[in-house]
Protein backbone atom coordinates (compact mmCIF):
# COMPACT_ATOMS: atom_id res chain seq x y z
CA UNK A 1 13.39 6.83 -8.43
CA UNK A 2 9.92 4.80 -7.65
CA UNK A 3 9.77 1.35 -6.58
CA UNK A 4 6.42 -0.48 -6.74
CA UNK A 5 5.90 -2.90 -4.70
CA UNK A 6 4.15 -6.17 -7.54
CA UNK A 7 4.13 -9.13 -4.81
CA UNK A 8 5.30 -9.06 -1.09
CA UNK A 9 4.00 -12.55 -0.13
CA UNK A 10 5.82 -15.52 0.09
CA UNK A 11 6.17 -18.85 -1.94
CA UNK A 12 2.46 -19.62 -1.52
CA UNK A 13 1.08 -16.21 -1.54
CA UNK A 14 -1.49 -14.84 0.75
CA UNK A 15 -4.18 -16.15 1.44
CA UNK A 16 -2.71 -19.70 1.57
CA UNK A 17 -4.63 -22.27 0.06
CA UNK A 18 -6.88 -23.97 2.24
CA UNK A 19 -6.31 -21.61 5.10
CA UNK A 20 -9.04 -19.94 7.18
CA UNK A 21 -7.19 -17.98 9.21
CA UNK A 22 -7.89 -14.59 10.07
CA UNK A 23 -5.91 -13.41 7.89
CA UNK A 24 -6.46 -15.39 5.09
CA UNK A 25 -9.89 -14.40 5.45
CA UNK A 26 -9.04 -11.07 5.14
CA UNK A 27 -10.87 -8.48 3.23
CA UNK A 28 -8.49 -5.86 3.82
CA UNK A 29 -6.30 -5.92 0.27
CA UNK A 30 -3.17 -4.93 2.42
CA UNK A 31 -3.46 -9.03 3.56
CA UNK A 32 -3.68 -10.29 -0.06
CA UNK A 33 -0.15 -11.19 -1.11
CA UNK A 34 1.07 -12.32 -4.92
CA UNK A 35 4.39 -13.88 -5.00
CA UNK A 36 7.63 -11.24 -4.08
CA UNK A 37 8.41 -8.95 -7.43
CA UNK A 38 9.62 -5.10 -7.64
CA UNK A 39 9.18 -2.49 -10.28
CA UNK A 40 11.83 0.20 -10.43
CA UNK A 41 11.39 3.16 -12.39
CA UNK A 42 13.66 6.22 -13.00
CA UNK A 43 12.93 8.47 -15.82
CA UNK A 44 12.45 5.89 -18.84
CA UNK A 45 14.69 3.00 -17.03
CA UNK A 46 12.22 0.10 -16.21
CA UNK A 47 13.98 -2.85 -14.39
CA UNK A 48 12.01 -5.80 -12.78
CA UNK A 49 13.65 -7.31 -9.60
CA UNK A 50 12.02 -11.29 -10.06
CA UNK A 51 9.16 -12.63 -12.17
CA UNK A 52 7.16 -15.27 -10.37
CA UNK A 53 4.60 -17.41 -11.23
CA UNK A 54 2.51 -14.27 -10.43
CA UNK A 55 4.16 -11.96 -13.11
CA UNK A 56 1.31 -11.87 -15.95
CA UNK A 57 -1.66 -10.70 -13.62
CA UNK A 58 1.25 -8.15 -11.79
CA UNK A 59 2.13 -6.28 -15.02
CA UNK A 60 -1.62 -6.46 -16.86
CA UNK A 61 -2.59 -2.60 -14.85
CA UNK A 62 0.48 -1.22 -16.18
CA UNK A 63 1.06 0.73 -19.52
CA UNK A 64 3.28 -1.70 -22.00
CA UNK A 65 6.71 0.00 -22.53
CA UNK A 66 10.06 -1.65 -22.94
CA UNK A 67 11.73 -3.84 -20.05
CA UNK A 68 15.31 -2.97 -19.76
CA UNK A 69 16.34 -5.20 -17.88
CA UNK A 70 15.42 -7.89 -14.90
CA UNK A 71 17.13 -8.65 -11.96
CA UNK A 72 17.13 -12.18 -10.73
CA UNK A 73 17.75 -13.14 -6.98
CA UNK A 74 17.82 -16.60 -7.53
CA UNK A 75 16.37 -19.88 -9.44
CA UNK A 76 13.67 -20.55 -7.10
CA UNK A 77 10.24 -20.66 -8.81
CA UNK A 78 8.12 -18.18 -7.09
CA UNK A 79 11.35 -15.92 -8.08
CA UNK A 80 11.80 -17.39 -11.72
CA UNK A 81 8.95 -19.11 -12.66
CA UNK A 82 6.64 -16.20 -14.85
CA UNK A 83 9.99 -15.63 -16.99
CA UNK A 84 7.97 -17.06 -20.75
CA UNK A 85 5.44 -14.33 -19.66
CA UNK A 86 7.85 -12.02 -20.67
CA UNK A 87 7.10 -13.10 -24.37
CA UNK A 88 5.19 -9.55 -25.03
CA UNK A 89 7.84 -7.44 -23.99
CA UNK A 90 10.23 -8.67 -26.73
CA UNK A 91 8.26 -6.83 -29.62
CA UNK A 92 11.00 -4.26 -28.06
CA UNK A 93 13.76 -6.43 -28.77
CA UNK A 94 15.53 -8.75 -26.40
CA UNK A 95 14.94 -8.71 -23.10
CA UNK A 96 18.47 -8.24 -20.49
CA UNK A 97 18.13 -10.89 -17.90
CA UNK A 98 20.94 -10.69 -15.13
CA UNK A 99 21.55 -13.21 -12.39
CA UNK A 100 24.72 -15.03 -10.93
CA UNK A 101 26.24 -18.21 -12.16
CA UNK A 102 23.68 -20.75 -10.80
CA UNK A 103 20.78 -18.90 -11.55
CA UNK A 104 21.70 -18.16 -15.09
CA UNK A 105 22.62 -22.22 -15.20
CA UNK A 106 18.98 -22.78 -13.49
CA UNK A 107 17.33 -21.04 -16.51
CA UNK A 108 19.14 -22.03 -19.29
CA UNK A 109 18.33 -26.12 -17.66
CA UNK A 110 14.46 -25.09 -16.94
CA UNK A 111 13.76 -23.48 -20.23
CA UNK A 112 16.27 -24.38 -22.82
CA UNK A 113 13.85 -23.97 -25.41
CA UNK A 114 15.14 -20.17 -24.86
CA UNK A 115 18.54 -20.95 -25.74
CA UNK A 116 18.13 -23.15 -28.70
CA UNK A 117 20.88 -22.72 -31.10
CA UNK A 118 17.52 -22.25 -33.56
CA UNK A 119 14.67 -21.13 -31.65
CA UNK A 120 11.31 -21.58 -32.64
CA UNK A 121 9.23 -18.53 -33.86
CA UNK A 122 7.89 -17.05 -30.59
CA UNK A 123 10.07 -18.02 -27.86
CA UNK A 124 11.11 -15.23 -25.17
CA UNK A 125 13.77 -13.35 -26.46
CA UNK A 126 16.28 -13.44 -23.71
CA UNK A 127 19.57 -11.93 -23.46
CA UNK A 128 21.42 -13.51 -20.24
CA UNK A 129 24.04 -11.66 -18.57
CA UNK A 130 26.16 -13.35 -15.29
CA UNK A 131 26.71 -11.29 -12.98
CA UNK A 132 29.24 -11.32 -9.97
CA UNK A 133 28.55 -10.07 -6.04
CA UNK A 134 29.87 -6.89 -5.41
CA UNK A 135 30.83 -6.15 -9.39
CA UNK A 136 28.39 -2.96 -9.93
CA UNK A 137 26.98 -2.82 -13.71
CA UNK A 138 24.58 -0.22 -15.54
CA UNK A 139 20.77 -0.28 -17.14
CA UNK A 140 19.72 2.77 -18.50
CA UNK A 141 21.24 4.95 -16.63
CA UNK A 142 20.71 2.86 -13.02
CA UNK A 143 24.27 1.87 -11.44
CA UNK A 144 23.08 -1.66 -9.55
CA UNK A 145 25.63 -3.02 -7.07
CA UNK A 146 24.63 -7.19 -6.71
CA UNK A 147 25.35 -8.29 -2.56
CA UNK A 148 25.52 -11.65 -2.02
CA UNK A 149 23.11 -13.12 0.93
CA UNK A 150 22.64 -16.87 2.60
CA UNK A 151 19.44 -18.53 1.50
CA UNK A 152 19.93 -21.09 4.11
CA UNK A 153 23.34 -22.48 2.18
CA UNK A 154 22.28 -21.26 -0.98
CA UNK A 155 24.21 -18.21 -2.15
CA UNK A 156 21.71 -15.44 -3.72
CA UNK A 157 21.61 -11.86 -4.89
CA UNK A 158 20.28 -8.94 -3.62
CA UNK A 159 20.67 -5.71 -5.02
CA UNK A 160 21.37 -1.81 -4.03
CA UNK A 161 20.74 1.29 -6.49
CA UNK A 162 22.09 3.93 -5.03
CA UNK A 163 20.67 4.69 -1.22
CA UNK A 164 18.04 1.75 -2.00
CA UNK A 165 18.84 -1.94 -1.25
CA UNK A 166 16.34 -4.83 -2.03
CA UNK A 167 17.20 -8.11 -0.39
CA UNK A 168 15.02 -11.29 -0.28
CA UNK A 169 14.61 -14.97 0.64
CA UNK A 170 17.95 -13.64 3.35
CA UNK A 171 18.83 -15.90 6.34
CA UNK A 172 21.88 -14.96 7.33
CA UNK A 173 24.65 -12.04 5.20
CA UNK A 174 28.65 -12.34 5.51
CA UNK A 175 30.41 -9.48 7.03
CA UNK A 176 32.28 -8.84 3.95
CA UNK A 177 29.02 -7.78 2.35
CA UNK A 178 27.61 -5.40 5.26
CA UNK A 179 29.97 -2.67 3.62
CA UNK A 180 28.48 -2.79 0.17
CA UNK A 181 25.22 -1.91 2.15
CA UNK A 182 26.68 1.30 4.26
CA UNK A 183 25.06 4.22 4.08
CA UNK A 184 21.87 2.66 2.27
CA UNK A 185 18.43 4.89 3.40
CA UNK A 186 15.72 2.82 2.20
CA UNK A 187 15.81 -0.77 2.98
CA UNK A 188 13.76 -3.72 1.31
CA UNK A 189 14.15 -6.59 3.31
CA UNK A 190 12.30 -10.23 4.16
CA UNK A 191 10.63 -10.92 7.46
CA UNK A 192 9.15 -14.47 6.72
CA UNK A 193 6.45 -14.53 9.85
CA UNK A 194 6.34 -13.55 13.55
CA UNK A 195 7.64 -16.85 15.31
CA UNK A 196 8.55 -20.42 14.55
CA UNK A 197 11.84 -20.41 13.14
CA UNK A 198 12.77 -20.98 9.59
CA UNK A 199 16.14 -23.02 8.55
CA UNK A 200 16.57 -20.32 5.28
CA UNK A 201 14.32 -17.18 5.92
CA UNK A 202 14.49 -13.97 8.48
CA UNK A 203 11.87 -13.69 10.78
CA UNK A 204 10.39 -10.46 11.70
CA UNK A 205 12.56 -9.53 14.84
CA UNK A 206 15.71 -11.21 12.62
CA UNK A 207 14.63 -8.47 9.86
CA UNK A 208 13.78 -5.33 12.70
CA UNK A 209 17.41 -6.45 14.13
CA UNK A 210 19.15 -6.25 10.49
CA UNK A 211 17.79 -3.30 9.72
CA UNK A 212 19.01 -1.59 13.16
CA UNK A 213 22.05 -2.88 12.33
CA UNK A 214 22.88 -0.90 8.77
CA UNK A 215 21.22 2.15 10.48
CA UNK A 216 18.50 2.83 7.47
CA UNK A 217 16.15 5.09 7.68
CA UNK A 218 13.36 3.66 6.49
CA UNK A 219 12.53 -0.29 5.94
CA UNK A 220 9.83 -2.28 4.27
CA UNK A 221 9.28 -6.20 5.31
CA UNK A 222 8.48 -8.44 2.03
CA UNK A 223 8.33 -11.98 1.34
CA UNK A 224 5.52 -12.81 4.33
CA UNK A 225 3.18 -15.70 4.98
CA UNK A 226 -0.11 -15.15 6.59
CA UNK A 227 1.86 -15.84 9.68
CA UNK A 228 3.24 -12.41 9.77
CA UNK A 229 -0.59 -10.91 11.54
CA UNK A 230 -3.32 -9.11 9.74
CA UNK A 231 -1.33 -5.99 8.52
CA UNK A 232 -3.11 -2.95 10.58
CA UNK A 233 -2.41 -5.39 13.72
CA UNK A 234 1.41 -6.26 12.96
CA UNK A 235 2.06 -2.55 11.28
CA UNK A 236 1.49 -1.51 14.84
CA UNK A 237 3.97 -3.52 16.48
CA UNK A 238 6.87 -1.85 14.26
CA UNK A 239 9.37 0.52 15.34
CA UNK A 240 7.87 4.20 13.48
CA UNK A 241 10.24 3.76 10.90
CA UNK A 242 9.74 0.26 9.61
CA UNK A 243 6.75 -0.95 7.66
CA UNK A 244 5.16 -3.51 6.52
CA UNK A 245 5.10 -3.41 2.64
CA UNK A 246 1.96 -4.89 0.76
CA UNK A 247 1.25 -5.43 -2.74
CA UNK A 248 1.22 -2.02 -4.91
CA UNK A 249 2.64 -0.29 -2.49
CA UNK A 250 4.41 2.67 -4.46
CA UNK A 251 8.21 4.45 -2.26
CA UNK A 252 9.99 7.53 -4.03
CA UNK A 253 13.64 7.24 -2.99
């Protein structure tokens, strides 16, 4: 199983507009962030976790096969927002879209045209399934097990595939969830910036701490402003087995 890393930057992205920090001034292409979005690959089984705003210039490099299936966290736009991008990919037939209750209530609000009773000629193809916390389902072969985290007070998805668990956007997680998480090896987890607290996103010692916690073996920090530190400077601060992911980043699990 391969996960590629499309986007590990936050909302904004990296650099930030109208920032000159240091690292937004960056040359090194670890620092250059596109908005959070996984590609996870086992055998023929393609499934996208998100597709931001960013989504079109993220899939471009790659060779066009069939999508089966993408993963929604939640209905915020740099999660949702590159969805009608998806367009191509229905030459294939329709494309599986699963999410919870809200999010699947988000889309069908933000781009009804989608779920016309008659669609017009060319619309995304889009077959919505709801899916429920802790109720595992199947895509081609992938068992996915959806865990429910806080977003602040906003209820979201993240999702584990056997000893791999990709969580975003996470503030705080329930106890009843922590065992749907046991024995997971290769964390994906947020770590928003260094200080400066946030009222709905980890920061980096809240993400370090969590991933302690569950005992993995390996982690990889996503979803990061330019806050988080030029990478070679803030990869250095990490305990040896947690990393700082960056965008096309490729992990075998």
């Amino acid at each position: 199983m391969q996960l590629t890393f499309l986007g590990t930057g936050t909302s904004g992205g990296v650099p930030s507009i109208g920032c000159n920090c240091k690292v937004c001034r960056s040359e090194d292409p670890r620092d250059k962030r596109l908005r959070c979005s996984a590609l996870l690959e086992e055998g023929d089984t393609r499934i996208l976790i998100d597709c931001g705003p960013d989504f079109r210039q993220q899939i471009l490099p790659w060779d066009f096969r069939k999508m089966d299936g993408i993963l929604l966290t939640h209905i915020h736009y740099d999660h949702v927002a590159g969805i009608d991008d998806i367009r191509p990919f229905c030459v294939f037939g329709a494309v599986p879209v699963y999410a919870d209750e809200k999010t699947a209530q988000g889309l069908r609000h933000t781009m009804p045209y989608c779920f016309a009773e008659h669609p017009y000629p060319g619309v995304p193809l889009l077959e919505l399934h709801v899916v429920e916390p802790n109720v595992p389902f199947v895509i081609g072969g992938i068992e996915v097990m959806p865990i429910q985290v806080m977003h602040g007070k906003l209820p979201i998805l993240g999702f584990r595939f056997g000893k791999l668990a990709y969580i975003t956007d996470m503030k705080t997680i329930a106890p009843d969830q922590l065992p749907y998480l046991k024995g997971v090896e290769t964390l994906v987890v947020n770590a928003l910036r260094l200080t400066k607290e946030h009222h709905s996103h980890q920061l980096l010692d809240d993400a370090v701490a969590f991933a302690q916690q569950l005992g993995a073996k390996t982690t990889y920090l996503i979803h990061v402003t330019h806050d988080i530190g030029l990478h070679r400077e803030t990869e250095k601060m990490l305990p040896g087995n947690i990393h700082l992911a960056y965008d096309n980043l490729k992990i075998t699990i």
